[in-house]
Protein backbone atom coordinates (compact mmCIF):
# COMPACT_ATOMS: atom_id res chain seq x y z
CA UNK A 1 9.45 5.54 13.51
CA UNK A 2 5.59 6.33 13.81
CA UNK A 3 3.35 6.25 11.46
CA UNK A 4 0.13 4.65 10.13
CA UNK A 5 -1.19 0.92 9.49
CA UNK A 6 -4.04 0.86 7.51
CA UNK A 7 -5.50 -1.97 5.84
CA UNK A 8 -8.92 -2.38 3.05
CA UNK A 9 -9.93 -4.95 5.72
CA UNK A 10 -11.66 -2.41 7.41
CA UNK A 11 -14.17 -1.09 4.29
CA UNK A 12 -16.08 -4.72 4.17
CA UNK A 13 -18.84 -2.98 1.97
CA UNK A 14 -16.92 -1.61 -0.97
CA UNK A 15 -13.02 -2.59 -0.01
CA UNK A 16 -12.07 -2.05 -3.77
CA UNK A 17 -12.71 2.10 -2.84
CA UNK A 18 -10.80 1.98 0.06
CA UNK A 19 -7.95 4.14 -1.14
CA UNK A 20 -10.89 6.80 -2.89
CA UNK A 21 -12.11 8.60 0.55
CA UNK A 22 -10.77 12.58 0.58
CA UNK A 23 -9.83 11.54 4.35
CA UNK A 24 -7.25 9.07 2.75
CA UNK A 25 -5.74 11.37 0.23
CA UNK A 26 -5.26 13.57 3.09
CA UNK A 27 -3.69 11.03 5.10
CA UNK A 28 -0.99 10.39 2.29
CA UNK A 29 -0.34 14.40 2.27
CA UNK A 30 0.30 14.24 5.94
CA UNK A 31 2.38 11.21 6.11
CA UNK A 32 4.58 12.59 3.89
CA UNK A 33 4.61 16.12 5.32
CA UNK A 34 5.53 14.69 8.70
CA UNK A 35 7.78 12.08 7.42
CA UNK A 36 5.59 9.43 9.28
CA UNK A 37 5.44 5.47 7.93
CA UNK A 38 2.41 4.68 5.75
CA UNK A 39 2.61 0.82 6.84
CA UNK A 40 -0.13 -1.17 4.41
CA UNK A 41 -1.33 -4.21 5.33
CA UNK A 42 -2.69 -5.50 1.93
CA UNK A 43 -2.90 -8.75 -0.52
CA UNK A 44 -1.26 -9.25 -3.66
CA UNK A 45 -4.41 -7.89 -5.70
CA UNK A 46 -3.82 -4.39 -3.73
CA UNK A 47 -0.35 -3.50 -4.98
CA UNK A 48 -1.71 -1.79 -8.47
CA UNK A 49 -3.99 0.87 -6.38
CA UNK A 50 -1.03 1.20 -3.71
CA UNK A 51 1.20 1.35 -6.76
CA UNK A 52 -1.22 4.18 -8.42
CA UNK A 53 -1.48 5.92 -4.89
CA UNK A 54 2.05 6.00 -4.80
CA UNK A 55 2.69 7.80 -8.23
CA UNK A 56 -0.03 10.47 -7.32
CA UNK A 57 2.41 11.21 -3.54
CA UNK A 58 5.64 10.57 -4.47
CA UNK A 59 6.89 12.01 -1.22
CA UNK A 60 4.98 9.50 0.69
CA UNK A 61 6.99 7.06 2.56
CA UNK A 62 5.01 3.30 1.94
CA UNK A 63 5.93 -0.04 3.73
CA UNK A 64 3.94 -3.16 2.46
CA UNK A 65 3.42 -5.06 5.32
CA UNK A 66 4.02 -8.85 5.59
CA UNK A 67 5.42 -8.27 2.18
CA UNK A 68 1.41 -8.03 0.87
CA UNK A 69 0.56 -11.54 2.29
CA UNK A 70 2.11 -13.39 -0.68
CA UNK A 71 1.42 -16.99 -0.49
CA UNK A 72 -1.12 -16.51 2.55
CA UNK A 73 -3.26 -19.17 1.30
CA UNK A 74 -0.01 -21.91 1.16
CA UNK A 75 0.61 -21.42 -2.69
CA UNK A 76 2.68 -19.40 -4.68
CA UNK A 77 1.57 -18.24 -8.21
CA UNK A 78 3.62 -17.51 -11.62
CA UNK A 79 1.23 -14.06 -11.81
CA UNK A 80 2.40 -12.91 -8.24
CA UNK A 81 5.85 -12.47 -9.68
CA UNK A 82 4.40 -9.62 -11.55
CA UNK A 83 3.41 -7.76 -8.48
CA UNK A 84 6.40 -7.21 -7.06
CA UNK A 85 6.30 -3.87 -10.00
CA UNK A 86 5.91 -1.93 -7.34
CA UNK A 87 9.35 -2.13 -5.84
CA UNK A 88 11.14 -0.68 -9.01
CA UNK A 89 11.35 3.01 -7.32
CA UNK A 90 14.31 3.39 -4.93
CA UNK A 91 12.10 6.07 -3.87
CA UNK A 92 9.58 4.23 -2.59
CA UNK A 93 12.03 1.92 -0.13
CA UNK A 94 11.36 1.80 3.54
């Protein structure tokens, strides 16, 4: 498998935008026109704009990497359960 790991690490000035550059929504298209891997390494909080990303290029295939860091900081929250949305597609499976 090839493919892409990209991460909102990278965008330090605005990482909440990370996901709104014309580069990445051209990224997405070709990932999914070359059946490549669109491996995210994200938090928790990132899953809704991945999620959003997701329903705009259906076709893409997505991995969450490190299953979005869950419980990175040693503790698990009640909210995080309601993350885990985003794996109610069988379309969107690795």
């Amino acid at each position: 498998m090839t493919g892409f790991r990209i991460t909102p690490f990278i965008r330090k000035d605005q990482p909440e935008k990370w996901l709104d550059t014309p580069g990445m929504q051209e990224m997405w298209k070709t990932v999914a026109e070359t059946r490549q891997g669109d491996v995210r390494l994200i938090n928790a909080a990132d899953l809704p704009r991945v999620d959003k990303m997701c329903s705009s290029h259906p076709e893409t295939p997505v991995v969450i990497d490190h299953f979005a860091r869950i419980g990175v900081d040693g503790e698990m929250r009640r909210r995080t359960s309601s993350r885990f949305a985003i794996c109610r597609s069988t379309s969107r499976r690795a």
